[in-house]
Protein backbone atom coordinates (compact mmCIF):
# COMPACT_ATOMS: atom_id res chain seq x y z
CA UNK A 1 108.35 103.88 103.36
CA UNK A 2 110.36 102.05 100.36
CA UNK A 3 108.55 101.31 97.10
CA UNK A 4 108.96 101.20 93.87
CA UNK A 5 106.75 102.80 90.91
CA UNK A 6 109.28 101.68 88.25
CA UNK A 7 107.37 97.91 89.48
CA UNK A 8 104.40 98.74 87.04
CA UNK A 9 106.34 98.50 83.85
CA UNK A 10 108.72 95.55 84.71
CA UNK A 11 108.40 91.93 84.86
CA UNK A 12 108.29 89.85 88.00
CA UNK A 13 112.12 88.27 87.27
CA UNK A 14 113.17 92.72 86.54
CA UNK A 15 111.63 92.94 89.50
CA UNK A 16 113.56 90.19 91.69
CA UNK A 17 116.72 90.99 89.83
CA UNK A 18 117.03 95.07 89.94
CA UNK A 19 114.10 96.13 92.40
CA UNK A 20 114.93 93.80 95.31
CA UNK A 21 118.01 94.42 96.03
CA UNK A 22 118.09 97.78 96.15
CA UNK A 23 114.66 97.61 98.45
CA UNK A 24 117.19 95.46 100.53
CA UNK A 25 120.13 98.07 101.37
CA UNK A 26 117.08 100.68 101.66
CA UNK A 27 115.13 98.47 104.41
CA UNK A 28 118.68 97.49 105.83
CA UNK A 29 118.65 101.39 106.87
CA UNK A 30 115.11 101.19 109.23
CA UNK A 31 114.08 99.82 112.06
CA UNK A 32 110.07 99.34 110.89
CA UNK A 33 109.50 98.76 106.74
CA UNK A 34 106.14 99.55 105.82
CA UNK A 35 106.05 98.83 101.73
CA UNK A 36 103.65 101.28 99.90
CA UNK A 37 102.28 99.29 96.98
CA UNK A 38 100.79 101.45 94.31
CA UNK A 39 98.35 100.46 91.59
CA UNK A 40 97.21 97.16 90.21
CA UNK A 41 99.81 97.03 88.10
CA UNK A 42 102.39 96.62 90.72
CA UNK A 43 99.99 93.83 91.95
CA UNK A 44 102.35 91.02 90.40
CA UNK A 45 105.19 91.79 92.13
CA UNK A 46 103.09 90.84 95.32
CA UNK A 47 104.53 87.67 96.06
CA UNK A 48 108.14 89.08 95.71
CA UNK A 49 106.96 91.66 98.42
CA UNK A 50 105.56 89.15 100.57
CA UNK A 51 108.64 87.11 100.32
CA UNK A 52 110.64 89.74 101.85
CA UNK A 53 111.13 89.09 105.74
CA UNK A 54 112.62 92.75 105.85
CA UNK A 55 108.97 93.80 105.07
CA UNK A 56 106.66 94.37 108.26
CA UNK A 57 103.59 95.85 106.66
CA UNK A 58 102.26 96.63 103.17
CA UNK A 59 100.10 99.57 102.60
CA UNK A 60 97.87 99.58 99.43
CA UNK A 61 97.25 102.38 97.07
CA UNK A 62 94.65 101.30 94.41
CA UNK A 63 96.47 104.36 92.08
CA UNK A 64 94.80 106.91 89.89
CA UNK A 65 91.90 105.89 87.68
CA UNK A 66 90.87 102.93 89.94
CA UNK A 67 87.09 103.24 91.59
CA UNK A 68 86.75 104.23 94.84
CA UNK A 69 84.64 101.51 96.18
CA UNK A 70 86.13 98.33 94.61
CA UNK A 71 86.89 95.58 97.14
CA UNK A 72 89.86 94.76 97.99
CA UNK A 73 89.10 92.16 100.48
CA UNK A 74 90.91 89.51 98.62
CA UNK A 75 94.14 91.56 98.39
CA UNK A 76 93.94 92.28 101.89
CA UNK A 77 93.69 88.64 103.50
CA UNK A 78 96.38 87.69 101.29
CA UNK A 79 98.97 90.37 102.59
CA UNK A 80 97.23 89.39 106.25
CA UNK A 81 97.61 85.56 105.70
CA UNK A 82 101.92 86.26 105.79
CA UNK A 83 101.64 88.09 109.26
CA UNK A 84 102.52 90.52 107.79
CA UNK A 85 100.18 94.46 108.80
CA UNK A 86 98.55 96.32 106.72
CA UNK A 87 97.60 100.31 105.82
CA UNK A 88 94.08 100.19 104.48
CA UNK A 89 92.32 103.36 102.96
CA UNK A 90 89.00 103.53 104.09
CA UNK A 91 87.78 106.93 103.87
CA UNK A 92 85.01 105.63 101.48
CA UNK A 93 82.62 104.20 104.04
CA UNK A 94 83.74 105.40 106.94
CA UNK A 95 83.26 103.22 109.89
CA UNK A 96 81.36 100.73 108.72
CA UNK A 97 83.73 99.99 106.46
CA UNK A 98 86.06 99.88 108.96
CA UNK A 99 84.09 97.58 111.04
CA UNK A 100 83.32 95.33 107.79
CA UNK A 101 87.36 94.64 107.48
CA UNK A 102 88.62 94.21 110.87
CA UNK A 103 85.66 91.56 111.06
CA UNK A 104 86.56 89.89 107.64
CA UNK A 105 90.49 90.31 107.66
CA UNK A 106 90.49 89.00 111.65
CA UNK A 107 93.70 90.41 112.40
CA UNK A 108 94.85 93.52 115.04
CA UNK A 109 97.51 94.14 112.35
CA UNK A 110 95.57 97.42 110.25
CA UNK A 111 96.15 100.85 110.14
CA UNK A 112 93.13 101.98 109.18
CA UNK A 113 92.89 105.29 107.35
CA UNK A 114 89.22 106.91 107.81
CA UNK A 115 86.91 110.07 108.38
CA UNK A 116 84.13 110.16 110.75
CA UNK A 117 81.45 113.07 111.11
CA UNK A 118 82.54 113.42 114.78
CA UNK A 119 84.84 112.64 117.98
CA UNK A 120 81.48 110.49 119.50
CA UNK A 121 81.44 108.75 116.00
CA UNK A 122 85.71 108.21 116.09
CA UNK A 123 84.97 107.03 119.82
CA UNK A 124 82.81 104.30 119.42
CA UNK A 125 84.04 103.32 116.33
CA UNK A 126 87.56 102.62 118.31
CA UNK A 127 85.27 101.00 121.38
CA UNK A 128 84.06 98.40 118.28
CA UNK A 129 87.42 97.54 117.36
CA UNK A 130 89.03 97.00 120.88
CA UNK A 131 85.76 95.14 121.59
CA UNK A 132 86.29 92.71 118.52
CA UNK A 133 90.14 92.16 119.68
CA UNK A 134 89.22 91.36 123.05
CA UNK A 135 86.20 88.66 121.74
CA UNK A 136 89.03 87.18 119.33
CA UNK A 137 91.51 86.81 122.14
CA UNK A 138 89.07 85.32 124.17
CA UNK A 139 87.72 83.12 121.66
């Protein structure tokens, strides 16, 4: 899982110059690149990210000091609107949380990352999701 926490104290041209190549001989090495993106002050390096076709998913760390239940929506359906996946955190919330994404982000492309209070709970929340894919490839 490349990244790079140097990102936060760089500008976006650093960034391009320094940071991208050597994310390119790294990501030449794997056959799946999921990009961890860590704190909002890596957040304007986005578009560099997004730009990279070596790049399959991003997964979003809000970093240390950020609250726990700010929305991220809007981050989200911009890393979805590239095709590319995504790695979402969603232990705050649980599975309605989980439900509220997949329904607003409309993509299959999520890893979600959640706790549940039991395997009944984990099961239907799972019999939701493959529900709402089958509705979207039907509709």
């Amino acid at each position: 899982m490349p990244q790079c926490d140097i990102s936060c104290v760089i500008s976006p041209e650093h960034f391009r110059e320094f940071a991208v190549p050597a994310l390119r001989c790294e990501m030449a090495l794997l056959d799946a690149v999921v990009y961890h993106l860590d704190g909002p002050g890596a957040l304007i390096h986005l578009p560099a990210i997004l730009e990279l076709a070596e790049i399959d998913a991003v997964q979003w760390v809000a970093g240390a000091g950020e609250p726990g239940e700010r929305d991220w929506t809007d981050l989200y359906r911009e890393i979805a609107a590239t095709g590319k996946g995504l790695t979402v955190n969603a232990i705050n919330g649980g599975g309605a949380k989980v439900r509220a994404l997949s329904r607003a982000l409309g993509t299959s492309r999520i890893f979600f990352r959640t706790a549940v209070a039991s395997r009944a709970e984990g099961e239907a929340l799972l019999a939701d999701l493959e529900a709402g894919e089958r509705m979207k490839a039907e509709g």
